[in-house]
N, C-alpha and C. Protein backbone atom coordinates (compact mmCIF):
# COMPACT_ATOMS: atom_id res chain seq x y z
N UNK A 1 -23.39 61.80 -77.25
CA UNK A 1 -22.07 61.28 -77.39
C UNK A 1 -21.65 61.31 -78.83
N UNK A 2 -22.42 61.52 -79.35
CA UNK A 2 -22.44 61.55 -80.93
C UNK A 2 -21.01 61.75 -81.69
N UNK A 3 -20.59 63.30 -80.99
CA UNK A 3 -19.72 63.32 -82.14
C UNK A 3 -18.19 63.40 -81.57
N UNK A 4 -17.31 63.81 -82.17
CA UNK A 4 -16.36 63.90 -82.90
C UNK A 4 -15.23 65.03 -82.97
N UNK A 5 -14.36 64.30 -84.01
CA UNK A 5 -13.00 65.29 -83.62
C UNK A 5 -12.80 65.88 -84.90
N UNK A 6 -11.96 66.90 -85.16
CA UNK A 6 -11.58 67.67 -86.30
C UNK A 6 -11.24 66.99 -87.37
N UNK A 7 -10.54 65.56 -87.43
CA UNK A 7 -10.73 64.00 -88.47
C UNK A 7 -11.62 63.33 -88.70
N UNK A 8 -13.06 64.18 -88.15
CA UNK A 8 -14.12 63.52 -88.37
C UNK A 8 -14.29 63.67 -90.29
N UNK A 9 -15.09 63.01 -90.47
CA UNK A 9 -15.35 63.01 -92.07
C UNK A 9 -17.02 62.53 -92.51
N UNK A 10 -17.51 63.31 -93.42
CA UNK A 10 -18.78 63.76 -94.14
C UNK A 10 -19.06 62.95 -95.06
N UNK A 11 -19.15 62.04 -95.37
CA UNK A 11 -19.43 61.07 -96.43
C UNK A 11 -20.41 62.76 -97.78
N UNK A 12 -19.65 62.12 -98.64
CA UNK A 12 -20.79 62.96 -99.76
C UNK A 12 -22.12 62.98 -99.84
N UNK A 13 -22.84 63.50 -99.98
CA UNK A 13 -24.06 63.77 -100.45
C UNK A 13 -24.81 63.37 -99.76
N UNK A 14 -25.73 63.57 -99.07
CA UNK A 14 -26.38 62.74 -98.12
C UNK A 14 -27.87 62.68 -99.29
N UNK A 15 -28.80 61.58 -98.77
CA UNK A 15 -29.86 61.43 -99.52
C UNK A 15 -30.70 61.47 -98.58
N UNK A 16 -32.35 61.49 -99.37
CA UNK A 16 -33.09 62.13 -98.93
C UNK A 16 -33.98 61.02 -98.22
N UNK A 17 -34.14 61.33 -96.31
CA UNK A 17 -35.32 60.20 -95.67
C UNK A 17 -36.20 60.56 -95.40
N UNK A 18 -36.35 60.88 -93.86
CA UNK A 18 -37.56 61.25 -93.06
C UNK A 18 -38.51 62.33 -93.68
N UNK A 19 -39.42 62.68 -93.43
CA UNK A 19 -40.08 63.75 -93.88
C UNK A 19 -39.94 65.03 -93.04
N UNK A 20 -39.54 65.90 -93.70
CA UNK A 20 -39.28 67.14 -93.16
C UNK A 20 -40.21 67.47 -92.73
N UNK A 21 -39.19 68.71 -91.62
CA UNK A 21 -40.11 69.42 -90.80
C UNK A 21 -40.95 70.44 -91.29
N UNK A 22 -41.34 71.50 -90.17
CA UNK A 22 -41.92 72.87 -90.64
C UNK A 22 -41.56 72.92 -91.73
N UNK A 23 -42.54 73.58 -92.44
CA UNK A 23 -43.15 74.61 -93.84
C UNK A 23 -42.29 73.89 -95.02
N UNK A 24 -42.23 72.74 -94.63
CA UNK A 24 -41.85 71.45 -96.00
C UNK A 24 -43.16 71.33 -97.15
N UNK A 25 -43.20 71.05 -98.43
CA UNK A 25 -44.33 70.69 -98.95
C UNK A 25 -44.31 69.35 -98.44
N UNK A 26 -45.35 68.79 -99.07
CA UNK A 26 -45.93 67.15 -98.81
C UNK A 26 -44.61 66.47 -99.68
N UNK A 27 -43.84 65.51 -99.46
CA UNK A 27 -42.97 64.38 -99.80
C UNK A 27 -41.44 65.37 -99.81
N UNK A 28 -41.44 66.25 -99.03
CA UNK A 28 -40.34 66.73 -99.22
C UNK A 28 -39.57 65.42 -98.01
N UNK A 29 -38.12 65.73 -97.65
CA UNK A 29 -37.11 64.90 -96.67
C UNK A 29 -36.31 65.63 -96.36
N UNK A 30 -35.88 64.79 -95.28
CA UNK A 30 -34.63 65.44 -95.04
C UNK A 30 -33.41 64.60 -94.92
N UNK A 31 -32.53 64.85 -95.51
CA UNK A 31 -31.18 64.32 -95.18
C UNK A 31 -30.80 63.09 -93.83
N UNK A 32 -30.18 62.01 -94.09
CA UNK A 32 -30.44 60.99 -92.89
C UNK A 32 -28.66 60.63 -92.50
N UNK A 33 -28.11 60.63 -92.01
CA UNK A 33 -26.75 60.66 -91.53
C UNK A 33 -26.73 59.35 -90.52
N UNK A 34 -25.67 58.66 -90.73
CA UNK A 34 -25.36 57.75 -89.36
C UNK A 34 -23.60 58.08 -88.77
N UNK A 35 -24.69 58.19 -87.67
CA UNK A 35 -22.67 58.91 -86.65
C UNK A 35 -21.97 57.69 -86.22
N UNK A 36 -20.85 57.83 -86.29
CA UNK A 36 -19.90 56.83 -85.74
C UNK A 36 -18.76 57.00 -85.22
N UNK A 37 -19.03 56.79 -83.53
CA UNK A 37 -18.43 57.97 -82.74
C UNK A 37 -17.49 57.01 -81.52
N UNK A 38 -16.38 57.46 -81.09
CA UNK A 38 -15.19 56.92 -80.55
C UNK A 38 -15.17 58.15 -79.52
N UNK A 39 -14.84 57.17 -78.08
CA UNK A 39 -14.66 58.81 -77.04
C UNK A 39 -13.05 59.08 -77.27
N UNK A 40 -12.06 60.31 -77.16
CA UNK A 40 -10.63 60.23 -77.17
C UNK A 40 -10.39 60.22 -76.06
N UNK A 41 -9.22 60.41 -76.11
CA UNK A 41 -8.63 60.27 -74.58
C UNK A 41 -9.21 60.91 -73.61
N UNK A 42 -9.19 62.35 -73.99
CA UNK A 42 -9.52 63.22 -72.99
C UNK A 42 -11.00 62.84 -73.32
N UNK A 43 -12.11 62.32 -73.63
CA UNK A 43 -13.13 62.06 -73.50
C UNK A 43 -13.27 60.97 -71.75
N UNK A 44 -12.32 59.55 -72.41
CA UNK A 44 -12.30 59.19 -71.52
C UNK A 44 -11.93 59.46 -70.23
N UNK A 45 -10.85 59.95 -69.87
CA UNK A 45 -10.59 60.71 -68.50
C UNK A 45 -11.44 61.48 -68.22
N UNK A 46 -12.82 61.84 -69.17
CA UNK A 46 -13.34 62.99 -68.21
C UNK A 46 -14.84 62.06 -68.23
N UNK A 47 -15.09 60.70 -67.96
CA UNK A 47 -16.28 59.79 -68.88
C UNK A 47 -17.45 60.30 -67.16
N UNK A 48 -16.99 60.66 -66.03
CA UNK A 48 -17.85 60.73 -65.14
C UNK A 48 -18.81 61.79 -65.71
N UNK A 49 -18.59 63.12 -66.87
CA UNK A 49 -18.90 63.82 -66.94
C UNK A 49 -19.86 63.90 -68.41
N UNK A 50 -20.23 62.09 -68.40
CA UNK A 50 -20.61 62.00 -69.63
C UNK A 50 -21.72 62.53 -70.18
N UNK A 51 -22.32 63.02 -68.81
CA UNK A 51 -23.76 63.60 -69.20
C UNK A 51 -23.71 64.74 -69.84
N UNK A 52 -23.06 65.48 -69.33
CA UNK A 52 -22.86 66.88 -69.79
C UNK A 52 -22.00 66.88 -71.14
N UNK A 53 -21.04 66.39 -71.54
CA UNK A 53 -20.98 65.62 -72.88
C UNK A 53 -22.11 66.00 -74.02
N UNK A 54 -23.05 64.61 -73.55
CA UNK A 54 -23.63 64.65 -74.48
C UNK A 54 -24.98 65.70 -74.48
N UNK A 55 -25.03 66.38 -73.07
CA UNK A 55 -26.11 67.52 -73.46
C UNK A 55 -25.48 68.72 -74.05
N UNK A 56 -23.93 68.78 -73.80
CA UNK A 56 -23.46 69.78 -75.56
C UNK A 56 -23.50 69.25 -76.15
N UNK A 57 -23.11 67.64 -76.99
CA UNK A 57 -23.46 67.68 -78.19
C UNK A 57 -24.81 67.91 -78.82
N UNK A 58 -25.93 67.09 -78.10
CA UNK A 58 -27.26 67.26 -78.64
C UNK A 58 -27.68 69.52 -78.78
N UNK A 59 -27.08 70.05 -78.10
CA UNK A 59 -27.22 71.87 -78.16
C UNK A 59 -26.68 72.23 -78.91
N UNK A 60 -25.72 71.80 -79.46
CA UNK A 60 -25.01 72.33 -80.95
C UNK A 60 -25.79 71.63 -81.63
N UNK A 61 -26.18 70.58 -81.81
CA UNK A 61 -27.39 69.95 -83.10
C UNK A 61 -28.17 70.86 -83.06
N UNK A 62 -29.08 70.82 -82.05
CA UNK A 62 -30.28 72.01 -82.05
C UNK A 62 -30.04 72.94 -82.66
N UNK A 63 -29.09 73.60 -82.12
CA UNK A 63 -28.64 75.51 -82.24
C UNK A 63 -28.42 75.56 -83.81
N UNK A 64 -28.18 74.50 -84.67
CA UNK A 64 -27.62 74.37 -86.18
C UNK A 64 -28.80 73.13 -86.68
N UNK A 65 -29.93 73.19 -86.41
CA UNK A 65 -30.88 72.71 -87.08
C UNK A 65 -30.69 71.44 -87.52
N UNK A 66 -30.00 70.39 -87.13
CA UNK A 66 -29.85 69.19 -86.81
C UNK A 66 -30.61 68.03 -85.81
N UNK A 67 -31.52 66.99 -86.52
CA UNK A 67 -32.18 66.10 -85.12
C UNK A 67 -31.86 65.22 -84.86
N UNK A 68 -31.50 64.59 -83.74
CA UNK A 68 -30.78 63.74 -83.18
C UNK A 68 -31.57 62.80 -82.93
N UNK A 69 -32.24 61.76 -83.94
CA UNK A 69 -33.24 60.63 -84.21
C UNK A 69 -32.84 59.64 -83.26
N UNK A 70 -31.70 58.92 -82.68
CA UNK A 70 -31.68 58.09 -82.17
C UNK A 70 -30.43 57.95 -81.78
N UNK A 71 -29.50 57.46 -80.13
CA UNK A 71 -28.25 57.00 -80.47
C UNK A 71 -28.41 56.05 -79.01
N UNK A 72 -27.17 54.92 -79.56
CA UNK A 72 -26.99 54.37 -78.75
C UNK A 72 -25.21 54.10 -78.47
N UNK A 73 -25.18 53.53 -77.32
CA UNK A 73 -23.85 53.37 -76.47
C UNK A 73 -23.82 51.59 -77.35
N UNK A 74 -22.11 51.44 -78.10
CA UNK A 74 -22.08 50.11 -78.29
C UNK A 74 -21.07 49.64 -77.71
N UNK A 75 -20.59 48.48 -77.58
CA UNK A 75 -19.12 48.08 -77.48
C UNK A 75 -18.79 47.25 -78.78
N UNK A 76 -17.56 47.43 -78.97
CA UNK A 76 -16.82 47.20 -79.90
C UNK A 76 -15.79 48.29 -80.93
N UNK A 77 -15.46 48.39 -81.70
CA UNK A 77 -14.66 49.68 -82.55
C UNK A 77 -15.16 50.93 -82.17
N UNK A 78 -16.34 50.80 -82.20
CA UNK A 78 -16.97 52.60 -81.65
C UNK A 78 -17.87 52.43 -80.08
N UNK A 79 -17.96 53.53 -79.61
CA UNK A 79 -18.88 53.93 -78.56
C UNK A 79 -19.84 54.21 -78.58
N UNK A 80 -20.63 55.17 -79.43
CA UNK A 80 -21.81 55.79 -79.77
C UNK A 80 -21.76 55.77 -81.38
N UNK A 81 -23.08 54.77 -81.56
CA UNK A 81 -23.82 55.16 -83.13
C UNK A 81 -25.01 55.66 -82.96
N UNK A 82 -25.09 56.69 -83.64
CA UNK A 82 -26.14 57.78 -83.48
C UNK A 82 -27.10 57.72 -85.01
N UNK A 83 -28.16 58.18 -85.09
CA UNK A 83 -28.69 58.54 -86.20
C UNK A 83 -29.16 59.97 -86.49
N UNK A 84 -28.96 60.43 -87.18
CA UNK A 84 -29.52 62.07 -86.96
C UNK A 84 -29.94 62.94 -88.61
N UNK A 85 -30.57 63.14 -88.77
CA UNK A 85 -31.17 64.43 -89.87
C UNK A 85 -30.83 65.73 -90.15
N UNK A 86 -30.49 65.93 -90.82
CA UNK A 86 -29.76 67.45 -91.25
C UNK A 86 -30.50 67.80 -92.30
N UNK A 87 -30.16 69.19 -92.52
CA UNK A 87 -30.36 69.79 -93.96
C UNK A 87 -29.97 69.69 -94.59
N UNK A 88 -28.55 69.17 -94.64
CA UNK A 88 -27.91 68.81 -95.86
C UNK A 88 -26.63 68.08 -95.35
N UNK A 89 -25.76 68.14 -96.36
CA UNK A 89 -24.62 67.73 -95.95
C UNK A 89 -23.45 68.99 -95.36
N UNK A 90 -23.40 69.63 -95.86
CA UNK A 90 -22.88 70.79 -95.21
C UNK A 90 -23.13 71.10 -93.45
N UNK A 91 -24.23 71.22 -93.35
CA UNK A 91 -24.82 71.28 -92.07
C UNK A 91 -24.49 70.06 -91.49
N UNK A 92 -24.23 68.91 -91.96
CA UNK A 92 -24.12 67.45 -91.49
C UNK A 92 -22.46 68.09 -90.69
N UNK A 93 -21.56 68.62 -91.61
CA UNK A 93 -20.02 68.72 -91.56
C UNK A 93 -20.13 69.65 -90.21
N UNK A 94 -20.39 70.61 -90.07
CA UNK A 94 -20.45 71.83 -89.87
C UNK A 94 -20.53 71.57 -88.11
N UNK A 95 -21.92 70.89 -87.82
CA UNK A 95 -21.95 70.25 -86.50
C UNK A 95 -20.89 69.60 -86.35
N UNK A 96 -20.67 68.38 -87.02
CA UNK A 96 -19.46 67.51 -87.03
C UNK A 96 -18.40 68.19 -86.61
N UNK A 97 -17.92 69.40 -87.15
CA UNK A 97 -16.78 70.29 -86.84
C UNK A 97 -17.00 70.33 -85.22
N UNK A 98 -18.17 71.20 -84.99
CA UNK A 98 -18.16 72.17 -83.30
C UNK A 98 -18.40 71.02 -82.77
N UNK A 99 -18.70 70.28 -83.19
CA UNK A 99 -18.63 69.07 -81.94
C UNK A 99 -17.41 68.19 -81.88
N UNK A 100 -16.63 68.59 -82.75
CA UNK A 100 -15.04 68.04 -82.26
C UNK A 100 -14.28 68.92 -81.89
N UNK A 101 -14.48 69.83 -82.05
CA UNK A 101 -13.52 71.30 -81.27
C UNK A 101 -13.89 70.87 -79.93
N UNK A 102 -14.80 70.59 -79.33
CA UNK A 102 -14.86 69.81 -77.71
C UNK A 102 -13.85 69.39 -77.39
N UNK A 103 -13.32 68.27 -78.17
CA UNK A 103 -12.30 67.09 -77.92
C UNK A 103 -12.69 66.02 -77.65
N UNK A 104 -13.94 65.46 -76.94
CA UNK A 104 -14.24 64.23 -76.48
C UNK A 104 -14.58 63.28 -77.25
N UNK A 105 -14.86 63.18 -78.41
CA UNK A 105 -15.36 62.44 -79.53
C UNK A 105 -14.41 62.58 -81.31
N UNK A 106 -14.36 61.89 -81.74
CA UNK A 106 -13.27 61.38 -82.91
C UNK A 106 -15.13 60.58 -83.68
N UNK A 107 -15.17 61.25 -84.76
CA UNK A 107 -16.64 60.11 -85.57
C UNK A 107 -16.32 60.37 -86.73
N UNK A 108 -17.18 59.34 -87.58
CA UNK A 108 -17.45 59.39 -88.90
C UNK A 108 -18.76 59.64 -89.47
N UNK A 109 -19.20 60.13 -90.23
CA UNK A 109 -20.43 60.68 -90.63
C UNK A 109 -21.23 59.68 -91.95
N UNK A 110 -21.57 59.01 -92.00
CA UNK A 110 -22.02 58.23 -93.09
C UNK A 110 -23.47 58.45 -93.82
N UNK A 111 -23.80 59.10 -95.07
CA UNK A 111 -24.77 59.29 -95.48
C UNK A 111 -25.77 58.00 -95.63
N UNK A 112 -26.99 57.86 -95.09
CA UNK A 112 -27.84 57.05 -95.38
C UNK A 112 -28.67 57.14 -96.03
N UNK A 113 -29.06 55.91 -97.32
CA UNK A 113 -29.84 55.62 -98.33
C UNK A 113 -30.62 54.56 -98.31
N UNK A 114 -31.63 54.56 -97.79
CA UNK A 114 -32.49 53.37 -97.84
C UNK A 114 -32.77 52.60 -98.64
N UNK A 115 -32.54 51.29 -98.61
CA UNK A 115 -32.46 50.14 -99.65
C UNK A 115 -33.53 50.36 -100.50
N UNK A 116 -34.40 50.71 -100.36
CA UNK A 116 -35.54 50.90 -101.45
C UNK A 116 -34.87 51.56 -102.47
N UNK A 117 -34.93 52.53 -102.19
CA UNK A 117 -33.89 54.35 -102.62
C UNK A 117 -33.28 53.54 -103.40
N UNK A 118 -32.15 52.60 -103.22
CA UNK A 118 -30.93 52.33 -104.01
C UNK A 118 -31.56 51.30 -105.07
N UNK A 119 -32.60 50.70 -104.60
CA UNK A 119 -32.63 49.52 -105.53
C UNK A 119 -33.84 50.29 -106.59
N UNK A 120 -34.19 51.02 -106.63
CA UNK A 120 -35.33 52.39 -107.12
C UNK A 120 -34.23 52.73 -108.04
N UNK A 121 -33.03 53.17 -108.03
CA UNK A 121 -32.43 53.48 -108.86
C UNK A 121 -31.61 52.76 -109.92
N UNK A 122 -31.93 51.57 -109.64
CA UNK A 122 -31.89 50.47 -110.95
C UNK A 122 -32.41 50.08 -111.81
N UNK A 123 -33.64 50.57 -111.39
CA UNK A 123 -35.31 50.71 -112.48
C UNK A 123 -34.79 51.23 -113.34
N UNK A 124 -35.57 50.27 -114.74
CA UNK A 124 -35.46 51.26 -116.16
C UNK A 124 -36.59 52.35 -116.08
């Protein structure tokens, strides 16, 4: 359910979490993204068909080297917050795009930095 519509938006820079995959050295990462995802209209009128939904979105992640770490269904402002790993931020956008050319999803893309990470960068 993840994603999104052509107003979706990429937060800058994504920083570096999980440990990468294949033929990574040792402490390399990868990029950590949080989705924040709204069904549209035509999402909703078509919600019986939600499965299939979201098994295109998760096939465009795949097909563009994107992992889809975790998502869940919420209520309140959004529908689906997702967590997912990219290569970068580009690749973050890029999915973001083909998965709003669908139509069923309107999201926001938010780069994640783990509190360590941020407070690491206050060190003298």
């Amino acid at each position: 359910m993840i994603e999104n519509h052509s107003t979706d938006h990429c937060r800058s820079g994504a920083a570096p979490r999980a440990p990468s995959a294949k033929g990574a050295e040792e402490g390399d990462t990868v990029p950590t993204f949080i989705r924040l995802a709204k069904l549209t209209e035509q999402g909703i009128r078509n919600i019986q068909n939600l499965k299939a939904m979201l098994d295109d979105t998760r096939q465009v992640m795949e097909q563009n080297g994107v992992k889809l770490v975790q998502g869940w269904a919420t209520l309140g402002e959004y529908d689906v917050v997702a967590v997912i790993e990219a290569p970068d931020a580009k690749t973050a956008a890029k999915v973001s795009a083909l998965i709003a050319s669908r139509g069923y999803f309107r999201a926001a893309t938010l780069s994640a930095i783990p509190m360590n990470e941020l407070s690491d960068a206050f060190e003298p």
